[in-house]
PDB file of N, CA and C in Angstrom:
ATOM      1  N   UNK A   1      75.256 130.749 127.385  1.00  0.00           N
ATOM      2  CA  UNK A   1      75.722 130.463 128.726  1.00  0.00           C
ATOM      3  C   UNK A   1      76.033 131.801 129.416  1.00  0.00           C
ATOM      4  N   UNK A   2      75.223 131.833 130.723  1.00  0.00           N
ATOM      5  CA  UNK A   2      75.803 133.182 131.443  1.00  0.00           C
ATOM      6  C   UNK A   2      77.256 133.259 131.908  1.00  0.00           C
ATOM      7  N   UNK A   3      77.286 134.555 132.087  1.00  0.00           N
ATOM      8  CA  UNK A   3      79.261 134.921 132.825  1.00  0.00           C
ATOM      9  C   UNK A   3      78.921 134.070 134.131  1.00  0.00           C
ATOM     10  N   UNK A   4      79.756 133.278 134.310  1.00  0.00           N
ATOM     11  CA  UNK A   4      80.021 132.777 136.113  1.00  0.00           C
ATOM     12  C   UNK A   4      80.773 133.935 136.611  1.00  0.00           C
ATOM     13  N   UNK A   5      80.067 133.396 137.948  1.00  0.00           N
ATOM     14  CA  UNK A   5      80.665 134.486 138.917  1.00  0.00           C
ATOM     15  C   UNK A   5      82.401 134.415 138.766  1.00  0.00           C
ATOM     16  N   UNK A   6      83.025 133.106 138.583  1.00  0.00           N
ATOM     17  CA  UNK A   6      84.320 133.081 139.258  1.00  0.00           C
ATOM     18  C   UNK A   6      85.081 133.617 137.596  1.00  0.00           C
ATOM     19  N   UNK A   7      84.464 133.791 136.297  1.00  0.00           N
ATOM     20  CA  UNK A   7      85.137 134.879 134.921  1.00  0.00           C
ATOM     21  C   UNK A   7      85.317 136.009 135.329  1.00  0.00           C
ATOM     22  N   UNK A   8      84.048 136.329 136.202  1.00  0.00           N
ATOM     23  CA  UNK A   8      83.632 137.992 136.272  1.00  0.00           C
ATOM     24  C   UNK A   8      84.323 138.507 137.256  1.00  0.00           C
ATOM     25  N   UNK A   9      84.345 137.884 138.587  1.00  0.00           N
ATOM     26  CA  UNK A   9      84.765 138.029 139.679  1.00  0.00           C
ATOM     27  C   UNK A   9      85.848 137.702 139.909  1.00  0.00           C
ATOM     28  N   UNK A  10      86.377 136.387 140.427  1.00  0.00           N
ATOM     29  CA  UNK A  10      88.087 136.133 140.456  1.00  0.00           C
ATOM     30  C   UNK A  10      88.935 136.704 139.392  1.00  0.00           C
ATOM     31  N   UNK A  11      89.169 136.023 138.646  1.00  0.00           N
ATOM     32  CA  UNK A  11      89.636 136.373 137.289  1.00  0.00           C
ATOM     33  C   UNK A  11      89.849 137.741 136.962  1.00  0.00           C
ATOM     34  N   UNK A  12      88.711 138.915 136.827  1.00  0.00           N
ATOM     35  CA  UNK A  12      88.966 139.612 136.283  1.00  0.00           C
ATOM     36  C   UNK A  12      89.001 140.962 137.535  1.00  0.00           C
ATOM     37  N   UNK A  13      89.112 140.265 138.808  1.00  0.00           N
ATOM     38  CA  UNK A  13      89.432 141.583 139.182  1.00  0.00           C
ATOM     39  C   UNK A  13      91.145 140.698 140.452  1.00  0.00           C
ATOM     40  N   UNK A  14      91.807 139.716 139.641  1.00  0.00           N
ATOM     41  CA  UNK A  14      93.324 139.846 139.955  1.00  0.00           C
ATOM     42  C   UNK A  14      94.236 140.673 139.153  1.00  0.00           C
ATOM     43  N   UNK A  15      95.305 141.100 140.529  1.00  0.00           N
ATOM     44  CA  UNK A  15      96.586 141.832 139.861  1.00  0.00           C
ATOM     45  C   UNK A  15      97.424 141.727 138.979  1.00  0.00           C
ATOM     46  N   UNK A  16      97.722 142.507 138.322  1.00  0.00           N
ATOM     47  CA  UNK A  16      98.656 141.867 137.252  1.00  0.00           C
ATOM     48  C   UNK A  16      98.391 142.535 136.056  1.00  0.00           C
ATOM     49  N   UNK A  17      97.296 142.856 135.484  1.00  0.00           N
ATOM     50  CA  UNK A  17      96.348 143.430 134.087  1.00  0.00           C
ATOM     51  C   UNK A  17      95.675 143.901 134.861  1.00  0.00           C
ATOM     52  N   UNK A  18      95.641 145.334 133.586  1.00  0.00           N
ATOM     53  CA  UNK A  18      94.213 146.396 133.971  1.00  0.00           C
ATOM     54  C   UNK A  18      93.192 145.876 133.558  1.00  0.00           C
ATOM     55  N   UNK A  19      92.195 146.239 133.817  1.00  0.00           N
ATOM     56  CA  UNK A  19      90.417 146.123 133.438  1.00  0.00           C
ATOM     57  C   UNK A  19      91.214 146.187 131.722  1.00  0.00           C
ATOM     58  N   UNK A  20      91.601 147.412 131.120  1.00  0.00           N
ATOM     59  CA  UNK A  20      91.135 147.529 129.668  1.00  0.00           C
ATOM     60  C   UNK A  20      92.026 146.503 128.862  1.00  0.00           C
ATOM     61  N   UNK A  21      93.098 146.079 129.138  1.00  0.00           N
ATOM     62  CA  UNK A  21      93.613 144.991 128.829  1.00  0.00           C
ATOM     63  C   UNK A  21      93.323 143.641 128.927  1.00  0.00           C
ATOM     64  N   UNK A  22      92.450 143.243 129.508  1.00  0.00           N
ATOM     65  CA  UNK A  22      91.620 142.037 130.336  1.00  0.00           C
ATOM     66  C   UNK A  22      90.397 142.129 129.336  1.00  0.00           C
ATOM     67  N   UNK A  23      90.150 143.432 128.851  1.00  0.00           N
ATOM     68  CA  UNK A  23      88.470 143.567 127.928  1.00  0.00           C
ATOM     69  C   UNK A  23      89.531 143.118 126.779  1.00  0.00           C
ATOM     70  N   UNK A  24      90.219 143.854 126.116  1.00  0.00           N
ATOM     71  CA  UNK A  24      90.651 144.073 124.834  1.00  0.00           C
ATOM     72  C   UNK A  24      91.119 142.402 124.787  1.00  0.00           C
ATOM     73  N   UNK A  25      91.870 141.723 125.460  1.00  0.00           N
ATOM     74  CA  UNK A  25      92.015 139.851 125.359  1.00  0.00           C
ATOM     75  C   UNK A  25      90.752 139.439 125.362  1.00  0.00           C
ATOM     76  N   UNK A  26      90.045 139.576 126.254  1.00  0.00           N
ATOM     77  CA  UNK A  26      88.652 139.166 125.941  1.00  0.00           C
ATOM     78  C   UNK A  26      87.942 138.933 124.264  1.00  0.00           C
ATOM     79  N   UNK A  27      87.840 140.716 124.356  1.00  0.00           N
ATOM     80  CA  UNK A  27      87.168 141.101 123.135  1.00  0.00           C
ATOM     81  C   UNK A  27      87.838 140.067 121.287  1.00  0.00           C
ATOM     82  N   UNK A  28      89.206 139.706 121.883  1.00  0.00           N
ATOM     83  CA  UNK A  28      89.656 139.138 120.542  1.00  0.00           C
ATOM     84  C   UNK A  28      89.374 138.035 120.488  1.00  0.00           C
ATOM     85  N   UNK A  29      89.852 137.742 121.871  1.00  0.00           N
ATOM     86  CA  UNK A  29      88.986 135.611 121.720  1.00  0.00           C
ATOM     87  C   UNK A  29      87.809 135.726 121.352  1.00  0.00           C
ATOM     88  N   UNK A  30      87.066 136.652 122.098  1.00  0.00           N
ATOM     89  CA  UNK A  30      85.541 136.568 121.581  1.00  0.00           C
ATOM     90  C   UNK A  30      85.048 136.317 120.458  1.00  0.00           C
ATOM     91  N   UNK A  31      85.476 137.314 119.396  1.00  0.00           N
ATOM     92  CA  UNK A  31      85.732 137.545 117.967  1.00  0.00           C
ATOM     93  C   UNK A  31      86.461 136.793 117.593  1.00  0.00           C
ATOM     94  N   UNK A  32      87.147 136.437 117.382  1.00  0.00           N
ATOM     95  CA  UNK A  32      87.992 135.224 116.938  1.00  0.00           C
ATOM     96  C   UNK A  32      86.810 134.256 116.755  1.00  0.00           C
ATOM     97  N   UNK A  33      86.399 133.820 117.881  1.00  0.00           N
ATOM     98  CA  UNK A  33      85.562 132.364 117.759  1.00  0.00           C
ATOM     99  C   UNK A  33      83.947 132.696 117.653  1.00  0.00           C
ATOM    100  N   UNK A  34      84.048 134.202 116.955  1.00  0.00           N
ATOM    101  CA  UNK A  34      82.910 134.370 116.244  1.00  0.00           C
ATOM    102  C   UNK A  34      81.430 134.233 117.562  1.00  0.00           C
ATOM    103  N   UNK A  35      81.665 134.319 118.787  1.00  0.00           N
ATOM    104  CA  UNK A  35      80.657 134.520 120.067  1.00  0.00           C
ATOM    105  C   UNK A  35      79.648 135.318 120.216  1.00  0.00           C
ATOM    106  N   UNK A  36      78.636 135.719 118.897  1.00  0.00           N
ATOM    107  CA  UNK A  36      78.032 137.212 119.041  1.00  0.00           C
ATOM    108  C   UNK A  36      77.580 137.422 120.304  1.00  0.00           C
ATOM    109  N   UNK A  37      76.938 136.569 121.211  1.00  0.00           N
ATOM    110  CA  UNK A  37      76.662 137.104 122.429  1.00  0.00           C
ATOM    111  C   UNK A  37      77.660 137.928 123.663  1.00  0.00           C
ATOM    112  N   UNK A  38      78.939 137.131 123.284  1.00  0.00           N
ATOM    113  CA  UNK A  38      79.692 137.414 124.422  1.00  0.00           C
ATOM    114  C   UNK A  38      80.690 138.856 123.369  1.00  0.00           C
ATOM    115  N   UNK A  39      80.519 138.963 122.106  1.00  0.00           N
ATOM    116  CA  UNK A  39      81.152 139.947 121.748  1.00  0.00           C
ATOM    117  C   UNK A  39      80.386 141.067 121.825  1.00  0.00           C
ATOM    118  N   UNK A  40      79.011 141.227 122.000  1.00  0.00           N
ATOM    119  CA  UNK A  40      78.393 142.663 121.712  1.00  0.00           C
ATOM    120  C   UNK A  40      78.148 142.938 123.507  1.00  0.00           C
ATOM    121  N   UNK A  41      78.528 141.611 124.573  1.00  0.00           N
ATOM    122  CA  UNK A  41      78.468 142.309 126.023  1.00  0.00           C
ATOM    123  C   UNK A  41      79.792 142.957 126.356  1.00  0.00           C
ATOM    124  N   UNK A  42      81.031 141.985 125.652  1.00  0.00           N
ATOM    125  CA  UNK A  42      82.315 143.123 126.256  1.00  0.00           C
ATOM    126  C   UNK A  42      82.136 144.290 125.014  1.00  0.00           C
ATOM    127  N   UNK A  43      81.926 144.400 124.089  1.00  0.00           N
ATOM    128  CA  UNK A  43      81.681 145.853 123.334  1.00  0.00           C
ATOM    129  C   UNK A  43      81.168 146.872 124.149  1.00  0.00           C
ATOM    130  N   UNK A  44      79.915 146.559 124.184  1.00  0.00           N
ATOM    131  CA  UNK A  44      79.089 147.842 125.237  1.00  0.00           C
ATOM    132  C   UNK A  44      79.533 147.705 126.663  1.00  0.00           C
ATOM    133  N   UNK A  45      79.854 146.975 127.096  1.00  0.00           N
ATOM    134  CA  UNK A  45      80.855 147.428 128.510  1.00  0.00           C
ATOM    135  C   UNK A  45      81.933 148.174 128.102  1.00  0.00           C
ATOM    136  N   UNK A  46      82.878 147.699 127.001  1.00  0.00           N
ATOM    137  CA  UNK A  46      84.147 148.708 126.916  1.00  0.00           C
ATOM    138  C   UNK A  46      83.550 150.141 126.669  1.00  0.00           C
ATOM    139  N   UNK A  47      82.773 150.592 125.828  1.00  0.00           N
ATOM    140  CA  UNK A  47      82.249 151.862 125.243  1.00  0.00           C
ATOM    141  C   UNK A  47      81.264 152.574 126.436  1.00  0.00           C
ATOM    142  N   UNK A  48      80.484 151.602 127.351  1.00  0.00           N
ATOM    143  CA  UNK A  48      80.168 152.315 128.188  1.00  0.00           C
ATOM    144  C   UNK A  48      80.958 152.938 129.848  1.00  0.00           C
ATOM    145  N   UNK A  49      82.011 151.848 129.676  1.00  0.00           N
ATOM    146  CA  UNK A  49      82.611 151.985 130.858  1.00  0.00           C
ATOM    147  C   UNK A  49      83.591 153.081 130.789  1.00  0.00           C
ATOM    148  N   UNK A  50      84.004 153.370 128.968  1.00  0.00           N
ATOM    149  CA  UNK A  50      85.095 154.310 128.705  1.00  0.00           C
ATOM    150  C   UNK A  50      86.286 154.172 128.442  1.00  0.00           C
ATOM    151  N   UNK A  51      86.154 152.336 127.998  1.00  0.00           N
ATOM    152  CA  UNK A  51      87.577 151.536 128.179  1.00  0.00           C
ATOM    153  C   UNK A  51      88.040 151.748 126.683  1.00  0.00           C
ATOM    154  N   UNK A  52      86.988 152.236 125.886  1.00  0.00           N
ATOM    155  CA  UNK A  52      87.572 152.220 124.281  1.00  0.00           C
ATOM    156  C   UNK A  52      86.692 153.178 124.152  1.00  0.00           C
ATOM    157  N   UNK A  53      87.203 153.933 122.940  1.00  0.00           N
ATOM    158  CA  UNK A  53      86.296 154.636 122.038  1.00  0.00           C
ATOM    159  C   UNK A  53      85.882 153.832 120.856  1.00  0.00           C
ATOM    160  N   UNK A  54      84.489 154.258 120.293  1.00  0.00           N
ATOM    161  CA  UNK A  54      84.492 153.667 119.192  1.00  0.00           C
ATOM    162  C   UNK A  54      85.730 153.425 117.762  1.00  0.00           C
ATOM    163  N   UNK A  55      86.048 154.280 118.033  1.00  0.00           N
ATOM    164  CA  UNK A  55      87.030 154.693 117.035  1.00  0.00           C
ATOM    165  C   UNK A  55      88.234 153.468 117.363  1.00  0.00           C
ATOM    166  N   UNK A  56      88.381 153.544 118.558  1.00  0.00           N
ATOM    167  CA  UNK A  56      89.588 152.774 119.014  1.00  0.00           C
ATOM    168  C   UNK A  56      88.925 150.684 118.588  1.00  0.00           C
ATOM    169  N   UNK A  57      87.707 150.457 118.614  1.00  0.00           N
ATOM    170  CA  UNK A  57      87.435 149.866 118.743  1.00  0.00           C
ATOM    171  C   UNK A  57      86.623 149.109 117.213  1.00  0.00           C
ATOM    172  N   UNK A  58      86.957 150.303 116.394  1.00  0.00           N
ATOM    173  CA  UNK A  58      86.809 149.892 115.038  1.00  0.00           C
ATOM    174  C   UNK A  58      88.250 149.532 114.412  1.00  0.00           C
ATOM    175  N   UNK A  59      89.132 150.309 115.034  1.00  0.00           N
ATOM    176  CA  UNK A  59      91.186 150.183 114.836  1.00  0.00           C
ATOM    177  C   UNK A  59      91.256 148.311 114.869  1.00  0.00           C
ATOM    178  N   UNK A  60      90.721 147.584 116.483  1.00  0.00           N
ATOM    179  CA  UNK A  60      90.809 147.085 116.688  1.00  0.00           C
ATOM    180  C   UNK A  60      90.709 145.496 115.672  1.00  0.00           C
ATOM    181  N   UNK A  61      89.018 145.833 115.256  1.00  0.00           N
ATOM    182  CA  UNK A  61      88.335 145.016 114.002  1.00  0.00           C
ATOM    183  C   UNK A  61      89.263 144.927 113.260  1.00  0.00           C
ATOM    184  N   UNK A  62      89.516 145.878 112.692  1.00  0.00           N
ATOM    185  CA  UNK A  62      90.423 145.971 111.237  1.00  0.00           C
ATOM    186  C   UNK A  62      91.731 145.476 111.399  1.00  0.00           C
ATOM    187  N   UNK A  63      92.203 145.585 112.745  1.00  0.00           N
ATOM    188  CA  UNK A  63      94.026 144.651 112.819  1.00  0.00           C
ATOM    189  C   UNK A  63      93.240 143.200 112.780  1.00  0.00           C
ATOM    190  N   UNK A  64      92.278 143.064 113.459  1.00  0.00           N
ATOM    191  CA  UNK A  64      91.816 141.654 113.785  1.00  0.00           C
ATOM    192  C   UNK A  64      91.946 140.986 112.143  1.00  0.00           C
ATOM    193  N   UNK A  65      91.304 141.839 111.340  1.00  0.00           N
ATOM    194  CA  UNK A  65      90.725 141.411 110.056  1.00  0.00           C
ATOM    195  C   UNK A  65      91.920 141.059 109.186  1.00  0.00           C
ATOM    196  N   UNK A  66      92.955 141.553 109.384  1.00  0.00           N
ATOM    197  CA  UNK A  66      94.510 141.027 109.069  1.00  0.00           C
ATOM    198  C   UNK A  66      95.221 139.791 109.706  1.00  0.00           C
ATOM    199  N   UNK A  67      94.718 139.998 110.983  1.00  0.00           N
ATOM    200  CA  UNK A  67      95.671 138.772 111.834  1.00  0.00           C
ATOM    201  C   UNK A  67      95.206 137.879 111.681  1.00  0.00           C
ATOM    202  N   UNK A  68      93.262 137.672 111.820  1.00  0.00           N
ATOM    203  CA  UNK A  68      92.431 136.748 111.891  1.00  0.00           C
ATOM    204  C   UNK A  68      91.845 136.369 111.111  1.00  0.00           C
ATOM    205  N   UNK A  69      92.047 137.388 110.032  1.00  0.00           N
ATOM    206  CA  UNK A  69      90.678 136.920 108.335  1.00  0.00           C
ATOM    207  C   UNK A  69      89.972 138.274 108.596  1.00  0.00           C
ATOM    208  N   UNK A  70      89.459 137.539 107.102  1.00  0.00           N
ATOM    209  CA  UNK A  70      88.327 139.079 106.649  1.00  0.00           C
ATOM    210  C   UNK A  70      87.405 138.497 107.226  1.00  0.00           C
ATOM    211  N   UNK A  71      86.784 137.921 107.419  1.00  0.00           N
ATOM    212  CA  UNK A  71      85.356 136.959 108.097  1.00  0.00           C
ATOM    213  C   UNK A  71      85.354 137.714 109.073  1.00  0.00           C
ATOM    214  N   UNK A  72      86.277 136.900 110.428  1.00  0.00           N
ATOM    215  CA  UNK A  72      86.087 137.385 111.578  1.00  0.00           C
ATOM    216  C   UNK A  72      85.997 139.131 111.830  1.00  0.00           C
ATOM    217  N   UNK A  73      87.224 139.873 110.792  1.00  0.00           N
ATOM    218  CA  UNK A  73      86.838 141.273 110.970  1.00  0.00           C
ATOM    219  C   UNK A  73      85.657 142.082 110.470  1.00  0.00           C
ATOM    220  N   UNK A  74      84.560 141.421 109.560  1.00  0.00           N
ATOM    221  CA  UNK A  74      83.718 141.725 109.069  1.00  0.00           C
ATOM    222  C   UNK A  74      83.336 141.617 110.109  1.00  0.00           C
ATOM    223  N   UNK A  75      83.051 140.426 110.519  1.00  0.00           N
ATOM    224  CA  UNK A  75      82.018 140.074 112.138  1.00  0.00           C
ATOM    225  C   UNK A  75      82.072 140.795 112.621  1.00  0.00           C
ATOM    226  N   UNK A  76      83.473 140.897 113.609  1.00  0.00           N
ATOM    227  CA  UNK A  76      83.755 142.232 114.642  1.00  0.00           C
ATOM    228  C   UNK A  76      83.100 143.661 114.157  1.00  0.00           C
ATOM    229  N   UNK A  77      83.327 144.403 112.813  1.00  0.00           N
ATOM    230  CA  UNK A  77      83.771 145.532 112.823  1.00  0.00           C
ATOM    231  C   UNK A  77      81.678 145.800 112.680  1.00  0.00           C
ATOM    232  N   UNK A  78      80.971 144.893 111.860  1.00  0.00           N
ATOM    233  CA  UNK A  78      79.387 144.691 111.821  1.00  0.00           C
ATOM    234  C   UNK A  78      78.615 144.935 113.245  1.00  0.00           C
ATOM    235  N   UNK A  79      79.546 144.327 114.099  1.00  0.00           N
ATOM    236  CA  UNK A  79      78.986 144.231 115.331  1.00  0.00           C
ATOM    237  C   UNK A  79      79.609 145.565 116.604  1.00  0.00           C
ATOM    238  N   UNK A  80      80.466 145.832 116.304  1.00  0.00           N
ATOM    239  CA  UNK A  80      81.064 147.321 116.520  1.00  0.00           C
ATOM    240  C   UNK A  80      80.159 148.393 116.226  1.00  0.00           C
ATOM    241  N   UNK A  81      79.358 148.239 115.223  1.00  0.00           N
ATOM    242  CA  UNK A  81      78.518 149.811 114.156  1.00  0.00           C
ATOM    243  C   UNK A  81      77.510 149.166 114.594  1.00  0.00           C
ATOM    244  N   UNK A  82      77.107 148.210 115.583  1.00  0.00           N
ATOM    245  CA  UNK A  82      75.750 147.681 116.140  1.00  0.00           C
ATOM    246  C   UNK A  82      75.541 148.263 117.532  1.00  0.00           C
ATOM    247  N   UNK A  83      76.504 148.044 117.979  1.00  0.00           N
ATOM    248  CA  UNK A  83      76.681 148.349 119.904  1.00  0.00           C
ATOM    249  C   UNK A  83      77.063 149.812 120.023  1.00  0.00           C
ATOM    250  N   UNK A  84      77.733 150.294 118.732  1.00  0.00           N
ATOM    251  CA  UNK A  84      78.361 151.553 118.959  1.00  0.00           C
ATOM    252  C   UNK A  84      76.612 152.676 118.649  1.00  0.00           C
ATOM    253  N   UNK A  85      76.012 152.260 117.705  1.00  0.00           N
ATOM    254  CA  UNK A  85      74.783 152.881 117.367  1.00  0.00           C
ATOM    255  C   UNK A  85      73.521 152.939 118.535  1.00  0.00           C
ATOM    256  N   UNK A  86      73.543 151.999 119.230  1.00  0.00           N
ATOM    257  CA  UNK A  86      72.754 151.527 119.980  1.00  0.00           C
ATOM    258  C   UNK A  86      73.157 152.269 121.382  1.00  0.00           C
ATOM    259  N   UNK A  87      74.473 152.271 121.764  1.00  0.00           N
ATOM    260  CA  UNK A  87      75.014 152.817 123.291  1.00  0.00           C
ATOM    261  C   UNK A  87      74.732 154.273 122.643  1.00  0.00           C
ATOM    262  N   UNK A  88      75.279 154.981 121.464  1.00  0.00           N
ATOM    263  CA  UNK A  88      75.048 156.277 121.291  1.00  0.00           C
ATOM    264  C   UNK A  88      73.483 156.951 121.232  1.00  0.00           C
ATOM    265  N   UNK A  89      72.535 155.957 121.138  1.00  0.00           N
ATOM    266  CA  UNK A  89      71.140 155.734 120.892  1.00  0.00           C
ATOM    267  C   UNK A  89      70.598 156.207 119.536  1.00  0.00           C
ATOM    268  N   UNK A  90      71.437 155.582 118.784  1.00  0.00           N
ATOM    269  CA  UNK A  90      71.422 156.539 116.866  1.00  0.00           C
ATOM    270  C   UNK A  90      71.417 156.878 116.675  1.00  0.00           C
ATOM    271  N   UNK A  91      72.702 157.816 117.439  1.00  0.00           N
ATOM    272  CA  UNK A  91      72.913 159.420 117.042  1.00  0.00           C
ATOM    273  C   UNK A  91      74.481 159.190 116.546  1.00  0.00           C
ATOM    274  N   UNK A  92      75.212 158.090 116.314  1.00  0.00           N
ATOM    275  CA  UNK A  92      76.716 157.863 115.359  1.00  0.00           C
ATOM    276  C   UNK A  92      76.219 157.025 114.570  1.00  0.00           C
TER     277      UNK A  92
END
Protein backbone atom coordinates (compact mmCIF):
# COMPACT_ATOMS: atom_id res chain seq x y z
CA UNK A 1 0.00 0.00 0.00
CA UNK A 2 1.36 3.47 -0.96
CA UNK A 3 2.03 6.48 1.75
CA UNK A 4 -1.33 8.63 1.46
CA UNK A 5 -0.98 11.93 1.04
CA UNK A 6 -2.77 12.82 4.43
CA UNK A 7 0.54 10.15 6.57
CA UNK A 8 2.98 12.10 4.56
CA UNK A 9 1.51 15.38 4.48
CA UNK A 10 -0.86 16.33 7.43
CA UNK A 11 0.48 14.24 9.94
CA UNK A 12 3.90 14.51 9.50
CA UNK A 13 4.47 17.95 8.88
CA UNK A 14 2.18 19.14 12.36
CA UNK A 15 3.69 20.95 15.37
CA UNK A 16 4.57 19.41 18.19
CA UNK A 17 7.51 16.63 17.01
CA UNK A 18 10.47 17.07 14.91
CA UNK A 19 10.82 15.27 11.53
CA UNK A 20 13.56 12.88 13.41
CA UNK A 21 11.34 11.92 16.14
CA UNK A 22 8.25 11.33 13.89
CA UNK A 23 10.93 8.90 11.67
CA UNK A 24 12.43 7.18 14.74
CA UNK A 25 8.24 6.32 16.04
CA UNK A 26 7.72 5.44 12.71
CA UNK A 27 10.77 3.38 12.17
CA UNK A 28 9.79 1.16 15.47
CA UNK A 29 6.17 0.48 14.60
CA UNK A 30 7.45 -0.36 11.36
CA UNK A 31 9.78 -2.96 12.72
CA UNK A 32 7.86 -4.07 15.29
CA UNK A 33 5.18 -5.34 12.86
CA UNK A 34 7.88 -6.66 10.78
CA UNK A 35 6.70 -4.08 7.37
CA UNK A 36 9.82 -4.68 5.13
CA UNK A 37 8.49 -2.29 2.70
CA UNK A 38 7.66 0.52 4.87
CA UNK A 39 10.89 -0.23 7.03
CA UNK A 40 13.66 -0.03 4.32
CA UNK A 41 11.58 3.52 2.96
CA UNK A 42 11.83 5.30 6.46
CA UNK A 43 15.56 3.74 6.73
CA UNK A 44 16.86 5.35 3.56
CA UNK A 45 14.98 8.53 4.14
CA UNK A 46 16.45 8.77 7.71
CA UNK A 47 20.19 8.05 6.35
CA UNK A 48 19.62 10.06 3.38
CA UNK A 49 17.99 12.99 4.79
CA UNK A 50 20.72 12.93 7.75
CA UNK A 51 18.16 12.13 10.39
CA UNK A 52 20.36 9.10 11.66
CA UNK A 53 23.60 7.79 11.11
CA UNK A 54 24.06 4.38 10.41
CA UNK A 55 25.60 3.80 13.48
CA UNK A 56 22.80 5.51 15.30
CA UNK A 57 20.49 3.37 13.50
CA UNK A 58 22.08 0.03 14.16
CA UNK A 59 21.98 1.40 18.33
CA UNK A 60 18.45 1.56 17.49
CA UNK A 61 17.91 -2.38 16.16
CA UNK A 62 19.69 -3.66 19.01
CA UNK A 63 17.48 -1.70 21.93
CA UNK A 64 14.59 -2.84 19.66
CA UNK A 65 15.99 -6.46 19.90
CA UNK A 66 15.66 -6.23 23.81
CA UNK A 67 12.37 -4.44 24.07
CA UNK A 68 10.84 -6.29 21.10
CA UNK A 69 12.62 -9.80 20.64
CA UNK A 70 15.50 -11.10 18.89
CA UNK A 71 13.29 -11.71 15.71
CA UNK A 72 12.19 -8.34 15.21
CA UNK A 73 15.89 -7.00 15.94
CA UNK A 74 17.39 -9.44 13.63
CA UNK A 75 14.82 -8.06 11.07
CA UNK A 76 15.59 -4.48 11.76
CA UNK A 77 19.32 -4.65 12.24
CA UNK A 78 19.41 -7.27 8.49
CA UNK A 79 17.61 -4.60 6.96
CA UNK A 80 19.72 -1.64 8.37
CA UNK A 81 23.20 -3.44 6.66
CA UNK A 82 20.74 -3.53 3.48
CA UNK A 83 19.73 0.25 3.06
CA UNK A 84 22.85 1.32 4.82
CA UNK A 85 25.07 -0.64 1.93
CA UNK A 86 22.98 0.36 -0.80
CA UNK A 87 22.58 4.44 0.15
CA UNK A 88 26.53 4.19 0.70
CA UNK A 89 26.60 2.36 -2.81
CA UNK A 90 28.93 -0.63 -1.23
CA UNK A 91 31.33 1.20 -0.02
CA UNK A 92 30.21 0.35 4.20
Amino acid sequence: MPPSRTSFGEVWSRPGLPTRDRRLITLIIVTCHMQEAYVRLHLRAALENGEFTADELREIMLHLAYYAGWPVGTFGSAMVEEIVHQVAGGSE
